[in-house]
Protein backbone atom coordinates (compact mmCIF):
# COMPACT_ATOMS: atom_id res chain seq x y z
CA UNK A 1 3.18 -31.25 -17.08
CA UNK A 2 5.66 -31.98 -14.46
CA UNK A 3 3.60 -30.64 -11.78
CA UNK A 4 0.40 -32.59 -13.19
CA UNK A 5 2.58 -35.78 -13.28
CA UNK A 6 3.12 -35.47 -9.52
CA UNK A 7 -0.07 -35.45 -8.51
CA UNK A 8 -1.24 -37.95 -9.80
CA UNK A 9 -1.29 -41.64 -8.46
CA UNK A 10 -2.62 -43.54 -11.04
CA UNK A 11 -2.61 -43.85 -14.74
CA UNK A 12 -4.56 -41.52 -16.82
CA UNK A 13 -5.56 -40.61 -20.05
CA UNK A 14 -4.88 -37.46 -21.58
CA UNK A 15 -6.25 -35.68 -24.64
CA UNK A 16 -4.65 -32.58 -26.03
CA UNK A 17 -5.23 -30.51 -29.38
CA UNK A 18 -2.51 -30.55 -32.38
CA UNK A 19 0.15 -28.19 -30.62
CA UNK A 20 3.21 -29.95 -30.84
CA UNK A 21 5.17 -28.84 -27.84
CA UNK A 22 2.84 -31.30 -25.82
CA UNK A 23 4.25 -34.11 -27.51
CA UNK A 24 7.86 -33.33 -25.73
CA UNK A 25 6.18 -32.24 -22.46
CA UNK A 26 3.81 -35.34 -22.51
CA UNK A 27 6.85 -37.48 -22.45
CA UNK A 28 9.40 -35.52 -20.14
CA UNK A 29 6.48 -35.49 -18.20
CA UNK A 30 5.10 -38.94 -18.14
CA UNK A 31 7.33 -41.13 -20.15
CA UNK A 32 5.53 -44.05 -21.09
CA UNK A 33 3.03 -44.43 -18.09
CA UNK A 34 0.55 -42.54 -19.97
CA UNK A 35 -2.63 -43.40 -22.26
CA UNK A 36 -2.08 -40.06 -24.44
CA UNK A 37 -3.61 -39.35 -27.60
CA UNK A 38 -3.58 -35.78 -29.92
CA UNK A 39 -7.11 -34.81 -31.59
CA UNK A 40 -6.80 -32.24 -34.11
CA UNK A 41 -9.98 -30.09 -35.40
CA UNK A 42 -10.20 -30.11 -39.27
CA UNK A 43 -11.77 -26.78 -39.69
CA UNK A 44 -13.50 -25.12 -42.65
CA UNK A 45 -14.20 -21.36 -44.07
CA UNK A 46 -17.15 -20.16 -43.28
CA UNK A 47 -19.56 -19.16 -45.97
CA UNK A 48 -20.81 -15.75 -43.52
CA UNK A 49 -19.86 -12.74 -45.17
CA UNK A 50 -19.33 -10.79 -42.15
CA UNK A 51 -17.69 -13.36 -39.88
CA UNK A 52 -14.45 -11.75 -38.78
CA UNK A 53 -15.08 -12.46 -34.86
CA UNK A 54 -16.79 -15.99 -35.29
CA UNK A 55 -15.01 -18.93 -35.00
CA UNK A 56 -14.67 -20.85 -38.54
CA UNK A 57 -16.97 -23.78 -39.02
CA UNK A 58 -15.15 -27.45 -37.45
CA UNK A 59 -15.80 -29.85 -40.29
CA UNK A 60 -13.91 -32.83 -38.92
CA UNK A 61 -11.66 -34.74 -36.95
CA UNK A 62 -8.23 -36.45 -36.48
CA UNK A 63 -7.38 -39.01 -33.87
CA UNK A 64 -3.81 -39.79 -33.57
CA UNK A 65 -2.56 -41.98 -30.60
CA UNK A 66 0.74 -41.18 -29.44
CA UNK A 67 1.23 -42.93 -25.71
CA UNK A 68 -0.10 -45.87 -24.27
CA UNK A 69 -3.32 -47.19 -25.08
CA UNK A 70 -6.05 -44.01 -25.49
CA UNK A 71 -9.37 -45.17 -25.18
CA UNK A 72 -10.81 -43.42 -28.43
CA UNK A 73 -14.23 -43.35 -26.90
CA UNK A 74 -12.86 -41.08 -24.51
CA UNK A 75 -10.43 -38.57 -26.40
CA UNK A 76 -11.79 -35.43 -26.48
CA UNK A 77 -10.83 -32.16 -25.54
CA UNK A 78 -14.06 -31.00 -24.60
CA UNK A 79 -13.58 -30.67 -20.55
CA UNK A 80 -10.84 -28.23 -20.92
CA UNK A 81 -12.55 -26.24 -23.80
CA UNK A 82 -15.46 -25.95 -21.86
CA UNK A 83 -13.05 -24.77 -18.71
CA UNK A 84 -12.05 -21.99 -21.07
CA UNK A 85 -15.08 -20.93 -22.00
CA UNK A 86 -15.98 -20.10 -18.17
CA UNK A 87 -13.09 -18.49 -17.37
CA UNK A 88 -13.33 -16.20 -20.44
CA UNK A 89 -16.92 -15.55 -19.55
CA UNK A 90 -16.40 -15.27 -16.00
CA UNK A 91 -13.28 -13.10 -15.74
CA UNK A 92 -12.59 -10.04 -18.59
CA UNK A 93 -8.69 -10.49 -18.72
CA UNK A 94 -9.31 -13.97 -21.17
CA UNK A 95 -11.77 -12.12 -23.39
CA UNK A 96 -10.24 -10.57 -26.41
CA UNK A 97 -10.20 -6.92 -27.33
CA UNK A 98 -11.05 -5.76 -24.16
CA UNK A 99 -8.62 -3.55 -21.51
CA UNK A 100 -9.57 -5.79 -18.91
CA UNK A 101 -5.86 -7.07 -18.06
CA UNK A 102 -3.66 -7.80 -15.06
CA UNK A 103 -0.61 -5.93 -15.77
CA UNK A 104 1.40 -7.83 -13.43
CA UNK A 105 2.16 -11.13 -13.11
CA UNK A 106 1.73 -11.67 -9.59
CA UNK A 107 -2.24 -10.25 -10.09
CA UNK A 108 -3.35 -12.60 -12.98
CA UNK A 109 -2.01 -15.73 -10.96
CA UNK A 110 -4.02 -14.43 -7.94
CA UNK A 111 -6.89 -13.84 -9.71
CA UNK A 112 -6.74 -17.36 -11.35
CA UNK A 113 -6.55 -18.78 -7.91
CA UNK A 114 -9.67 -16.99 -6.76
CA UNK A 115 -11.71 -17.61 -9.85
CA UNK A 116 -11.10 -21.02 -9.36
CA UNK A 117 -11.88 -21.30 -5.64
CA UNK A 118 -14.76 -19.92 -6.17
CA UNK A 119 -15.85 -22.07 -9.13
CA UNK A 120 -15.15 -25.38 -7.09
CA UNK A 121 -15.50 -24.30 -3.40
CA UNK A 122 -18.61 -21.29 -3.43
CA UNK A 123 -20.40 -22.48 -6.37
CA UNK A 124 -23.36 -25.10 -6.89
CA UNK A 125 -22.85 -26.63 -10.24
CA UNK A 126 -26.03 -28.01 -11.62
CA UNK A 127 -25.05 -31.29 -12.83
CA UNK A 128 -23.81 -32.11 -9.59
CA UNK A 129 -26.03 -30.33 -7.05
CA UNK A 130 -23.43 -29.25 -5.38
CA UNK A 131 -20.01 -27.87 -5.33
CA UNK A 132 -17.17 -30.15 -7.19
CA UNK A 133 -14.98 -29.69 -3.75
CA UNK A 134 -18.10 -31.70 -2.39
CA UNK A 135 -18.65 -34.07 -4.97
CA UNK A 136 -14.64 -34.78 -5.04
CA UNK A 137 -14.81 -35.00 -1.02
CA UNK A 138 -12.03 -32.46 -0.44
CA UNK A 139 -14.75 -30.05 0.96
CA UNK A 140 -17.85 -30.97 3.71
CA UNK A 141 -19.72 -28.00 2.87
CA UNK A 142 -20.27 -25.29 0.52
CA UNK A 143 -18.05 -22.30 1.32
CA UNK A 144 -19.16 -19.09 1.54
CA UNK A 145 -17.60 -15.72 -0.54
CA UNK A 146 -16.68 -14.40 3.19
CA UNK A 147 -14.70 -18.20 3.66
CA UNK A 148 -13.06 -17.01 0.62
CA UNK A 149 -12.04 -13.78 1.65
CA UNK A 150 -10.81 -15.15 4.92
CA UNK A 151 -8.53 -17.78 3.14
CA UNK A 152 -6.97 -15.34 1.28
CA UNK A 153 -6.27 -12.68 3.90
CA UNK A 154 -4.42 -15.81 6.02
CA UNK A 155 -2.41 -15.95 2.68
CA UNK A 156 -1.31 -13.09 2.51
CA UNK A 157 -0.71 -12.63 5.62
CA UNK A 158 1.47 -15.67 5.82
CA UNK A 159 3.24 -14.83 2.61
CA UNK A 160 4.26 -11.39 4.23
C-alpha cells in the first residue's frame, strides 16, 4: 500500500474485498486522503451435487464505506478480479493443483514482471485497440516479444 500511495498524485478511490488487514494498511497507507470503501460477497451453497472445484453461488452484497467519500456507483472489485483471472489463465503457477510453481522467490517475481509487460506493452487488448501502454501514453508503439527479450537481457545485465 505504501508503494501504491507513492505513486500516486491525486486522490483515488479504492475498493477492496472483506479481508481485514486492508483496513490497517489502507490507513498507514493513505490516512485520510482516500475515498475507500470494503465490498463483501454474501455467498450461498450451491445446490450441485458434485461441485467440489466450483466456486459457491454469490447471492449478495455488502457495501461498507470506511474512508473518505466512496462513490458507491463505483465500488467494485471487479478490475482486479478480472486481473486475476488472466494471470491464472495465462501463467500455470496461480492455477491450483497443478506443479506448475516457481520454487524460488526471485523466479515468480520475474515471471510476474514479464507476464505483465507483455500484457500491457506486446499485447492488443480489444476494448482498446491497442496496447494499455498506448492508450495510457507511456508507450508510442506496440512492442514486440524480441523488445521484450531485449529489456530484460539489459536487466540482467545491469543487475549483475
Amino acid at each position: 500500500m505504501f508503494d501504491l500511495s507513492a505513486r500516486l498524485r491525486n486522490r483515488v478511490q479504492l475498493t477492496s474485498d472483506g479481508h481485514k488487514v486492508y483496513l490497517q494498511a489502507v490507513e498507514d497507507a493513505f490516512g485520510v486522503d482516500i475515498d475507500y470503501a470494503m465490498l463483501v460477497k454474501l455467498y450461498g451453497r450451491s445446490d450441485e451435487p458434485d461441485s467440489r472445484y466450483s466456486p459457491p453461488q454469490c447471492i449478495g452484497t455488502s457495501i461498507t464505506p470506511i474512508s473518505g467519500q466512496p462513490d458507491r456507483k463505483h465500488v467494485s472489485t471487479s478490475y482486479i478480479e478480472r486481473q486475476d483471472l488472466n494471470m491464472r489463465m495465462q501463467m500455470r503457477r496461480f492455477t491450483r493443483l497443478t506443479n506448475g510453481f516457481s520454487k524460488k522467490l526471485d523466479n515468480h517475481i520475474h515471471s510476474l514482471a514479464l507476464f505483465h509487460m507483455h500484457h500491457n506493452f506486446c499485447r492488443i487488448h480489444q476494448t482498446l485497440r491497442v496496447t494499455p501502454a498506448m492508450e495510457a501514453g507511456i508507450s508510442q508503439h506496440m512492442w514486440s516479444v524480441a523488445d521484450l527479450v531485449r529489456l530484460s537481457a539489459s536487466v540482467v545485465k545491469l543487475a549483475a
